[in-house]
Protein backbone atom coordinates (compact mmCIF):
# COMPACT_ATOMS: atom_id res chain seq x y z
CA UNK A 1 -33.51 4.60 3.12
CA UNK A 2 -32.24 2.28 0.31
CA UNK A 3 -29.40 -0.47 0.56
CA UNK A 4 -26.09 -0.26 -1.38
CA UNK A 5 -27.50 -3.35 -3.12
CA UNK A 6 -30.67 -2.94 -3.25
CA UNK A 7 -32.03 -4.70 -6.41
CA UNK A 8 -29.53 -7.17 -6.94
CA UNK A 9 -30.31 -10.60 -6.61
CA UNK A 10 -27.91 -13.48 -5.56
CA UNK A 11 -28.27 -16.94 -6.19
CA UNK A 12 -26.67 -19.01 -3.18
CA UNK A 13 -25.78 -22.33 -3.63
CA UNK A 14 -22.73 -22.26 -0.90
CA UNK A 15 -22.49 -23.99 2.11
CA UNK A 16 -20.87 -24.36 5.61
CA UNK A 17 -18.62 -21.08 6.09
CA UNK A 18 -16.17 -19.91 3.31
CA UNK A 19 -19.46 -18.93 1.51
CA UNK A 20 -21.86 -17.87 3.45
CA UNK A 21 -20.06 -15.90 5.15
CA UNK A 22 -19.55 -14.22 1.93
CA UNK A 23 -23.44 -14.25 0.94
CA UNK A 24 -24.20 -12.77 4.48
CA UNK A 25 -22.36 -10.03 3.77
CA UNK A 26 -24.19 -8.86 0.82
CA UNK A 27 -27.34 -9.99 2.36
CA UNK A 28 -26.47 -6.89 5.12
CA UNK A 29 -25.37 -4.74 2.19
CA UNK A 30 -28.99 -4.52 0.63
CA UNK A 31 -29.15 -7.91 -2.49
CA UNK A 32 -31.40 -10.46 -2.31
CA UNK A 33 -30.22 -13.70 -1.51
CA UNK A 34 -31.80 -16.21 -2.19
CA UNK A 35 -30.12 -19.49 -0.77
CA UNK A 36 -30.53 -22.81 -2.98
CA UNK A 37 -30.03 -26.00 -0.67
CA UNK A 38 -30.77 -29.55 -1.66
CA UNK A 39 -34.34 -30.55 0.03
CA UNK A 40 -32.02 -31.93 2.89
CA UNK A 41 -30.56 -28.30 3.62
CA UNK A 42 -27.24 -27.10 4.34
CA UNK A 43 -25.33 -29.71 6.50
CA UNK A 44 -24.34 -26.98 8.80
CA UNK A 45 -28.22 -26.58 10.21
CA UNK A 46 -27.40 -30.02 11.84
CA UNK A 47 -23.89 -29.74 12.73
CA UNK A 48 -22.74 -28.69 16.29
CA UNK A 49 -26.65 -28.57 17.73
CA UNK A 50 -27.19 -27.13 21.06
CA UNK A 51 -30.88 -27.32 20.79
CA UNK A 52 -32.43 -30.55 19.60
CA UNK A 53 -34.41 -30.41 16.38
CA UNK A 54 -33.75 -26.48 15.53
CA UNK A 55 -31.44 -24.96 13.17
CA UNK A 56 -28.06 -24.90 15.02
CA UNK A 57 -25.60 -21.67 15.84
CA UNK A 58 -23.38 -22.65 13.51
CA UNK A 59 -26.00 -22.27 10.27
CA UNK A 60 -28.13 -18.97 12.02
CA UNK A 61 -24.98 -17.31 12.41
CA UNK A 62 -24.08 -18.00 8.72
CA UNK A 63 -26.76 -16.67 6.60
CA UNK A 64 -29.24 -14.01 8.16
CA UNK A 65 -30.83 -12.04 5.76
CA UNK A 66 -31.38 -14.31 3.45
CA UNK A 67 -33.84 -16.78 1.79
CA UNK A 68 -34.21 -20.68 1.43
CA UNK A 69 -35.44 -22.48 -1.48
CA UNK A 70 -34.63 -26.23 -1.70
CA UNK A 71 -34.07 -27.85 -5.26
CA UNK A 72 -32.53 -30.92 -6.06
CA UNK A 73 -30.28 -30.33 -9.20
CA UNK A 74 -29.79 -34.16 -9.93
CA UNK A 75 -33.25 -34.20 -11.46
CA UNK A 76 -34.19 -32.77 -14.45
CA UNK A 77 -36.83 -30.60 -13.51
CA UNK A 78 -34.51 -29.46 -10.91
CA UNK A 79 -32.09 -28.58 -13.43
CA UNK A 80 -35.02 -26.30 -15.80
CA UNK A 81 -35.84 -24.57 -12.56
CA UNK A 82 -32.09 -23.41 -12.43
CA UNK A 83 -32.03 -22.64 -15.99
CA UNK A 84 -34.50 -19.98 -14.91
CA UNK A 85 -33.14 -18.85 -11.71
CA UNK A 86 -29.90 -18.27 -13.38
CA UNK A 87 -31.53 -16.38 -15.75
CA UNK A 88 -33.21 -14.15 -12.89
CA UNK A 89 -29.70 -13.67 -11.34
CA UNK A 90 -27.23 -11.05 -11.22
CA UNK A 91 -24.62 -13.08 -8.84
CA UNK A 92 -23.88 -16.79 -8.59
CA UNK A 93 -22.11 -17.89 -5.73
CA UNK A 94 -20.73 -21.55 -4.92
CA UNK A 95 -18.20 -23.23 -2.84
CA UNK A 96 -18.43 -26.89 -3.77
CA UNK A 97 -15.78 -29.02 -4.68
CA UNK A 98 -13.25 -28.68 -7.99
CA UNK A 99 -16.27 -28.96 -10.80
CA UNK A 100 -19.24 -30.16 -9.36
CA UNK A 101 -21.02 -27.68 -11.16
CA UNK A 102 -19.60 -28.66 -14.14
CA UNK A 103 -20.74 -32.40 -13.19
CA UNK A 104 -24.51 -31.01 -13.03
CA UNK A 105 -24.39 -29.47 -16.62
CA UNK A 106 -23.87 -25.46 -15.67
CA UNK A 107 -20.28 -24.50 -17.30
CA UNK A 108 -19.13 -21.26 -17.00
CA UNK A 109 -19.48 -21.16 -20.59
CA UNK A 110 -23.56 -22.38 -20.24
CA UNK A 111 -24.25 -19.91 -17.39
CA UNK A 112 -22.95 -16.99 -20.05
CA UNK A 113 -24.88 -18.15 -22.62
CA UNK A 114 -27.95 -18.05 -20.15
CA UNK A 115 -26.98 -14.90 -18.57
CA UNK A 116 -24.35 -12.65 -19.97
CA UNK A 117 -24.49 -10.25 -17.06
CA UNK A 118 -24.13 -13.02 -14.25
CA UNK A 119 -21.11 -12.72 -11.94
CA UNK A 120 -19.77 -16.12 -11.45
CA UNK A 121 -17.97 -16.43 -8.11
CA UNK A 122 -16.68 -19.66 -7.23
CA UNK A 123 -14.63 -20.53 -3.66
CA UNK A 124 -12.22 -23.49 -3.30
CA UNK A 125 -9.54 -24.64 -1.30
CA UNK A 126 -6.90 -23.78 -3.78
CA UNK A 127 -5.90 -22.59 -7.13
CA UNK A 128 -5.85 -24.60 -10.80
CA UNK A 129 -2.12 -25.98 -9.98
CA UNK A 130 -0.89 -28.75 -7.83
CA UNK A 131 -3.31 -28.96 -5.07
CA UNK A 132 -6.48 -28.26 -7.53
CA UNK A 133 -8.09 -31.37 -6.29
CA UNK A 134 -7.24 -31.54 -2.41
CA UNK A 135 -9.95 -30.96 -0.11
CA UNK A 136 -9.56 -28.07 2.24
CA UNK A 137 -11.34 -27.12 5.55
CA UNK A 138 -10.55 -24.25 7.62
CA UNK A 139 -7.12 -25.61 9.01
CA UNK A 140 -5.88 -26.71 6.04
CA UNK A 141 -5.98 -23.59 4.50
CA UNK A 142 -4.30 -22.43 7.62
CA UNK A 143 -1.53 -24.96 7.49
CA UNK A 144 -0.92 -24.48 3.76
CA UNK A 145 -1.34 -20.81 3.76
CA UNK A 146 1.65 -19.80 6.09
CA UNK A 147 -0.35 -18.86 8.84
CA UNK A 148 0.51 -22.11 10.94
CA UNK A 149 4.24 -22.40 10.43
CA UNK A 150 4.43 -18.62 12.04
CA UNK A 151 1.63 -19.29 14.80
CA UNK A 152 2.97 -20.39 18.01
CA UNK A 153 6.14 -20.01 20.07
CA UNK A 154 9.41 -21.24 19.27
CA UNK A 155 9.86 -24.25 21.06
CA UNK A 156 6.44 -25.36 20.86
CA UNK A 157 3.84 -27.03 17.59
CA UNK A 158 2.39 -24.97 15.15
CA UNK A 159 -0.88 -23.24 15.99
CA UNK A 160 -4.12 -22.64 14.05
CA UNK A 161 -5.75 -19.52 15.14
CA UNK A 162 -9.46 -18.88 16.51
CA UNK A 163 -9.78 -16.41 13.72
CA UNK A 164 -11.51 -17.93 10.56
CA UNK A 165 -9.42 -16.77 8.45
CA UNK A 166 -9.32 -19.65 5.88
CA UNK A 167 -13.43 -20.03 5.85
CA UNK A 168 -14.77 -16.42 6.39
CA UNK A 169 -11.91 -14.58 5.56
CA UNK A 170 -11.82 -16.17 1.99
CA UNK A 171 -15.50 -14.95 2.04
CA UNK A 172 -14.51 -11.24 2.66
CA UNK A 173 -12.13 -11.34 -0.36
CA UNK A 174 -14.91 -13.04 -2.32
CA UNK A 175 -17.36 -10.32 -1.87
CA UNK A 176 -14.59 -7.72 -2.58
CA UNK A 177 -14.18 -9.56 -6.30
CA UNK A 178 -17.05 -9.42 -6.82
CA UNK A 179 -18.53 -5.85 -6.07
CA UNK A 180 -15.65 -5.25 -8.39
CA UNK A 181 -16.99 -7.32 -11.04
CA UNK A 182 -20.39 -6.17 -10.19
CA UNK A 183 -19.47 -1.93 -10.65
CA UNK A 184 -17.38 -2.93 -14.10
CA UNK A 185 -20.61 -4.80 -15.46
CA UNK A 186 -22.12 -0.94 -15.26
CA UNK A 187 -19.00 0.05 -17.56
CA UNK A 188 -18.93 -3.20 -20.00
CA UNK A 189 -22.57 -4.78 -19.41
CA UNK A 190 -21.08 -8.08 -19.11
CA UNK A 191 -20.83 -10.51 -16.26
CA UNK A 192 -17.82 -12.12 -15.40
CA UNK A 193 -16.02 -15.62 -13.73
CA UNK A 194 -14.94 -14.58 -9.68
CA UNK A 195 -12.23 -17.04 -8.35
CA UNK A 196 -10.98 -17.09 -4.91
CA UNK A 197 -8.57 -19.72 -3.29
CA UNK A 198 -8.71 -20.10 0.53
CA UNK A 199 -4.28 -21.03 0.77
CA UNK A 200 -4.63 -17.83 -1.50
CA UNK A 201 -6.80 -15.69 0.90
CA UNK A 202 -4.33 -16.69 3.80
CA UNK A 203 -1.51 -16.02 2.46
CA UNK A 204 -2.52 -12.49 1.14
CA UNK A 205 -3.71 -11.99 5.29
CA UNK A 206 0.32 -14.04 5.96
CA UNK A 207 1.24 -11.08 3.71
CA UNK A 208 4.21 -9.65 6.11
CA UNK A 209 5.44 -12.89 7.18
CA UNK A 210 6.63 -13.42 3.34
CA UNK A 211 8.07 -9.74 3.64
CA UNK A 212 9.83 -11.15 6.75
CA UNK A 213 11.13 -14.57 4.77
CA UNK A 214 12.93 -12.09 2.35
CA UNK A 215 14.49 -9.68 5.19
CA UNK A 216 15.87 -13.03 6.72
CA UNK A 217 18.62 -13.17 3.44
CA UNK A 218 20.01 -10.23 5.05
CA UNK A 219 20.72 -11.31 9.15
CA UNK A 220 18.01 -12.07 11.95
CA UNK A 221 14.70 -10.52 12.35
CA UNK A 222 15.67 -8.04 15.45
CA UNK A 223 12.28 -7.13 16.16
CA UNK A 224 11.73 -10.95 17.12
CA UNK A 225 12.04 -12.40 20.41
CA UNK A 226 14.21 -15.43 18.67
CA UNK A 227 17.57 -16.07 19.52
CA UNK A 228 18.42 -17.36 16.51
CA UNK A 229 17.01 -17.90 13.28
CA UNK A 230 16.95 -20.35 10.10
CA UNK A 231 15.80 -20.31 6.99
CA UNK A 232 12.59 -19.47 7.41
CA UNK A 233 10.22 -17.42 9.45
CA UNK A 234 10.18 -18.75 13.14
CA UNK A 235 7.56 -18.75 15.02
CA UNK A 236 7.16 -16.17 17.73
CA UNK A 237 4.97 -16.37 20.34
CA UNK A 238 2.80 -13.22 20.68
CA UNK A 239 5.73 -10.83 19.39
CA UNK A 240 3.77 -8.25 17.12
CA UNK A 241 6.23 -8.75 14.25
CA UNK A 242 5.93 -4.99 13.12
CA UNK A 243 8.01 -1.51 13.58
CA UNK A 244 6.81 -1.59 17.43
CA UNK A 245 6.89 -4.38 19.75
CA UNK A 246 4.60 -5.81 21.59
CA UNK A 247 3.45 -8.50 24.37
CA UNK A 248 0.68 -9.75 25.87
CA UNK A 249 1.66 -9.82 29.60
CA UNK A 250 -0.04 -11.12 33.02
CA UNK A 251 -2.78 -9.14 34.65
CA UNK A 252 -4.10 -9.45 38.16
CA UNK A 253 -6.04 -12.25 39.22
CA UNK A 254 -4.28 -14.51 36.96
CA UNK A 255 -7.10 -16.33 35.50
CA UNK A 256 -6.72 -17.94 31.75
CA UNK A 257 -7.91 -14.24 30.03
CA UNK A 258 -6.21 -12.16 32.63
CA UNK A 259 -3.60 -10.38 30.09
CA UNK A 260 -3.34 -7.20 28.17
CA UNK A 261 -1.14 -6.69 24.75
CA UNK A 262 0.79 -3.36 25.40
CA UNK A 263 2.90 -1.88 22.70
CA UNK A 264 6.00 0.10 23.39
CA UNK A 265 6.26 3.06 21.04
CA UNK A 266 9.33 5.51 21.28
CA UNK A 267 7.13 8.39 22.48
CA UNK A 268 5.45 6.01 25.05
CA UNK A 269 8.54 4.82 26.95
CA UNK A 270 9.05 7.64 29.43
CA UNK A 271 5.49 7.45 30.53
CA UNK A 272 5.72 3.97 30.60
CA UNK A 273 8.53 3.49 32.86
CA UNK A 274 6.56 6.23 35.06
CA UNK A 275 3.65 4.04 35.68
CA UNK A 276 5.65 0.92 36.49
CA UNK A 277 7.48 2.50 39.13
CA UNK A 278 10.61 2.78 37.18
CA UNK A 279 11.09 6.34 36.17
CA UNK A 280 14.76 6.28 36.05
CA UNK A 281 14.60 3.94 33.00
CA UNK A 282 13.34 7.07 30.49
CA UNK A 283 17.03 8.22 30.91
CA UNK A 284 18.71 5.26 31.61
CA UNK A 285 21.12 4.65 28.27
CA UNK A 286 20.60 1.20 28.48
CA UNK A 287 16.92 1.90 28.15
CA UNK A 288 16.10 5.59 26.90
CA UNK A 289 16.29 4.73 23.35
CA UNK A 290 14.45 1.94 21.18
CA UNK A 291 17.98 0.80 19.45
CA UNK A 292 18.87 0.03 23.75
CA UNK A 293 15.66 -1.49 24.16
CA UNK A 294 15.56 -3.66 21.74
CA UNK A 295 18.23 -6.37 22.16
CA UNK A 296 15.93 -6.68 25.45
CA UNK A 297 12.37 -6.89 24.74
CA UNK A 298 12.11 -9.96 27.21
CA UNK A 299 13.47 -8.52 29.63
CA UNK A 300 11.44 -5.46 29.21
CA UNK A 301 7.87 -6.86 29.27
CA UNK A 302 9.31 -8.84 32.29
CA UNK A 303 9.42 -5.65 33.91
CA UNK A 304 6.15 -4.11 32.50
CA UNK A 305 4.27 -7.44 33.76
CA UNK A 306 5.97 -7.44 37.38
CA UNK A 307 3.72 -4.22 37.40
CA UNK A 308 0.40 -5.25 35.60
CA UNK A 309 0.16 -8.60 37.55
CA UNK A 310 -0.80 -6.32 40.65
CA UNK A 311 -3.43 -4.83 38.75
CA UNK A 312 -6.45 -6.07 36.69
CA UNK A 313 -6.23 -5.87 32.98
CA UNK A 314 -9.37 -3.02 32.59
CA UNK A 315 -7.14 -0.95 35.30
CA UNK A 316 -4.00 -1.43 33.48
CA UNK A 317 -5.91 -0.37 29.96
CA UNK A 318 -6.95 2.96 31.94
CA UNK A 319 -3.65 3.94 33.02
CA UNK A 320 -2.40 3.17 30.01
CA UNK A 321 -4.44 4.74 27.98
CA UNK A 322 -4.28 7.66 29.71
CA UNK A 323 -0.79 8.43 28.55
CA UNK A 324 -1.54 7.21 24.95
CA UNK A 325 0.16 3.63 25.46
CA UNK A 326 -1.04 1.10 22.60
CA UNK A 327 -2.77 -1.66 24.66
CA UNK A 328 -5.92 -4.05 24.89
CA UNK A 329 -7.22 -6.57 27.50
CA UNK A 330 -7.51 -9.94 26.00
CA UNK A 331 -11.56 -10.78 26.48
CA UNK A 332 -13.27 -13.65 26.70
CA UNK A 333 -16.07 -14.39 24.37
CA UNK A 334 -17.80 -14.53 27.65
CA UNK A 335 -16.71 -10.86 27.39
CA UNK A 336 -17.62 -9.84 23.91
CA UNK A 337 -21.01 -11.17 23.71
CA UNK A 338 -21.44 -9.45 26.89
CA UNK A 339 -20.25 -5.94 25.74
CA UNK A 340 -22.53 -3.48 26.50
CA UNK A 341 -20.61 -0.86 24.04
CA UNK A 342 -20.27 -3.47 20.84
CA UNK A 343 -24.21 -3.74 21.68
CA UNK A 344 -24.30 -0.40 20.90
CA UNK A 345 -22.27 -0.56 17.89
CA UNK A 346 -24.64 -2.79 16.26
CA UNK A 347 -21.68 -5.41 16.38
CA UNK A 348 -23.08 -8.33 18.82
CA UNK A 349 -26.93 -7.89 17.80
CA UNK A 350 -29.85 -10.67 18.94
CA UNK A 351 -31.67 -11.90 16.42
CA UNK A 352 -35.37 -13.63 17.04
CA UNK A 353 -35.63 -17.32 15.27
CA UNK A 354 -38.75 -18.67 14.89
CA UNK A 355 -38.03 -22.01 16.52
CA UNK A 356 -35.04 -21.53 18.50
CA UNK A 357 -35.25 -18.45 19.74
CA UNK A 358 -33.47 -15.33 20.63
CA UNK A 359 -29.87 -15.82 19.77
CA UNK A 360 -26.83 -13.43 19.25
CA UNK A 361 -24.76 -13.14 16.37
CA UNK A 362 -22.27 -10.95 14.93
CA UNK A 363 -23.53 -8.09 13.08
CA UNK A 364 -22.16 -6.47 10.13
CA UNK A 365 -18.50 -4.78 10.81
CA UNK A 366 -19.58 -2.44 7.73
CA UNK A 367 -21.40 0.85 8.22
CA UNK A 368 -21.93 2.69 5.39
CA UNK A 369 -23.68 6.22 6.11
CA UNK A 370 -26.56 5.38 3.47
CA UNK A 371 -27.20 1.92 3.83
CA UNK A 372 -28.01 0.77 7.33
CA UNK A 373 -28.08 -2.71 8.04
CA UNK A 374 -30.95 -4.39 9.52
CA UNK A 375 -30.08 -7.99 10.90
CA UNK A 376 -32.94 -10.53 9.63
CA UNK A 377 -33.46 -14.24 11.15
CA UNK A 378 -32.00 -16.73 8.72
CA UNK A 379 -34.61 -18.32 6.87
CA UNK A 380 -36.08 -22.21 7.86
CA UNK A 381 -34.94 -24.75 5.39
CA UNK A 382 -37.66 -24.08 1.84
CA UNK A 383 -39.21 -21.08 3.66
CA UNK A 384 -39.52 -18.96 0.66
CA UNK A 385 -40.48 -21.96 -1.89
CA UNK A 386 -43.84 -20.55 -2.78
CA UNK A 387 -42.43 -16.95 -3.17
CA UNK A 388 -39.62 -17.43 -5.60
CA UNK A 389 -41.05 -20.37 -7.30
CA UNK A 390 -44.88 -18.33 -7.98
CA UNK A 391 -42.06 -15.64 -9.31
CA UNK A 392 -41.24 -18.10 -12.03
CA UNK A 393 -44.79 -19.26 -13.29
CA UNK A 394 -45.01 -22.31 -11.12
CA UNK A 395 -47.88 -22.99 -9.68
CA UNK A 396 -49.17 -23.90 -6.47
CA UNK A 397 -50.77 -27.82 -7.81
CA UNK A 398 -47.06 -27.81 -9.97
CA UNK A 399 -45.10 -26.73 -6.25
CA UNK A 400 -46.84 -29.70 -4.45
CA UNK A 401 -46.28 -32.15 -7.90
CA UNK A 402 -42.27 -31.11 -7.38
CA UNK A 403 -42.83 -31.98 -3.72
CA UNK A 404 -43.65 -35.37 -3.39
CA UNK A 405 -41.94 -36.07 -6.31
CA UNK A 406 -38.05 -35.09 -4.47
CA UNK A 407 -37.34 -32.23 -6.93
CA UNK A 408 -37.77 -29.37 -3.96
């Protein structure tokens, strides 16, 4: 069976996470990537090593299905070789700093006039205004995106999350621009320049906490657990912010992952009260309705949780579930990489490296009916030199020449 991509070829000159997570993903959806590193390699295949001498987690995980070719792009031969790769290429993607590819000769305006069908995409910290120039890592973006400010609880800092949202999840939104660019290139045969900002990537995920900001000119947020509020969004501890609230409360033994997030939906509450060993609450005025409830929502979790720290957290999401109560057990990644069901689901996958080993990774969270994904091991640093170089006309005596002379 064919891939949804099958054919198209990416040239990847990214590095660390906000781009290859986005290369990875259309790796799994069928292109060819082919990943251009300096002959030093991606700093991330160094970075965070568990096993001495091997590739670490942090660069497998990053870019499976892909290929390596090294090239140094300060020489001038290096530079002719990417003359001719970009040539070869439907998609260019990079995430270095504010016009270094500028700096090395390859303007927008030069990479049309080599390719007109080659989809530029381009990943950096922010947009063209103020902060053009800042540097931005994952936690930046965070901070400057809004997610920080409204991460935490009230009395205490602000929080970055465990979620990548900054790196990879400015890599998602890449790869949506550009399989849009790539289906209007079938409509206009011409490429075109994909930009993506990680502060603008988290604050289109912030999206409801600037829907929120606005509510705020008209009286408190009621859904919050705040007593009172300023002029901006507070920060809320693990309130769910929406239509429904929510709470992560205390599960039996206690340890640091022993919790479950249960929702409290109208329809929910009579059962609810059932299993906690308060039945008379579904009638109880004070109680029976959401409008009642609300005003209350600490006081109502205190109650759920007097009931679910008797009981472990995968017994709690039975009974619960049972009666169609919104809930989920907080796991570990102990727990997740352990999953025997998000094995199954082609979610947690192992992967076989050459020189470290079996490790696991996260698979694709795509599925599309016609284009299975197949996790490959991520390539070793110039593994497919010969291959994509022979593809070009250069020969093997010409490969070795570039060698020793630092250009691959």
């Amino acid at each position: 069976m064919s891939s949804a991509l099958e054919g198209v070829r990416v040239l990847d000159m990214t590095h660390v996470q906000s781009g290859p997570s986005c290369t990875q993903l259309l790796g799994w959806l069928g292109a060819d990537v082919v990943k251009l590193e300096s002959p030093t390699g991606d700093i991330t295949r160094q970075q965070l090593r568990d096993v001495p001498g091997v590739d670490s987690l942090y660069f497998t995980m990053l870019n499976c299905n892909k290929k390596s070719i090294t090239l140094n792009m300060k020489s001038e031969r290096g530079k002719e070789i990417f003359t001719e790769l970009v040539r070869d290429a439907d998609i260019l993607v990079e995430n270095f700093g504010p016009g270094a590819v500028d700096r090395m000769g390859f303007t927008w305006e030069r990479l049309q006039e080599l390719n007109p069908r080659l989809i530029y995409a381009s990943i950096k910290g922010f947009g063209p205004g103020r902060y053009a120039d800042f540097k931005a890592y994952e936690v930046v973006a965070q901070a400057m995106g809004g997610s920080m400010s409204t991460t935490g609880f009230e009395d205490g800092p602000p929080l970055a999350t465990g979620a990548q949202i900054g790196d990879s999840g400015t890599g998602i939104h890449t790869v949506a621009g550009i399989l849009a660019a790539l289906y209007q290139r079938t409509q206009t045969g011409r490429g075109q320049r994909v930009q993506v900002a990680m502060q603008h990537a988290v604050l289109n995920l912030c999206r409801v906490k600037l829907r929120d900001q606005q509510r705020l000119a008209h009286g408190g947020l009621a859904e919050y657990p705040n007593r009172t509020f300023g002029d901006d969004v507070p920060r809320s501890g693990n309130a769910s912010g929406g239509g429904q609230p929510g709470w992560a409360v205390k599960c039996a033994p206690g340890g640091p992952n022993d919790y479950i997030y249960v929702i409290v939906q109208p329809p929910g509450w009579a059962p609810l009260a059932r299993i906690i060993g308060r039945p008379e609450l579904a009638d109880d005025p004070e109680w029976s309705t959401p409008a009642a409830r609300l005003p209350k929502l600490d006081k109502m979790f205190q109650l759920i949780e007097e009931w679910t720290s008797l009981h472990g957290k995968w017994a709690v999401l039975d009974a619960l579930n049972a009666e169609n109560i919104p809930c989920g057990p907080i796991l570990s990644t102990k727990e997740l990489i352990e999953d025997d069901s998000l094995r199954a689901e082609g979610i947690i996958v192992d992967v076989d490296h050459p020189e470290r080993g079996v490790f696991a990774t996260v698979g694709s969270p795509l599925h599309l009916s016609d284009s299975p994904v197949n996790v490959t091991t991520p390539p070793l640093l110039g593994e497919h030199n010969q291959e994509i170089y022979a593809n070009l006309g250069v020969t093997a005596e010409e490969l070795a020449e570039l060698k020793s002379n630092g250009v691959i």
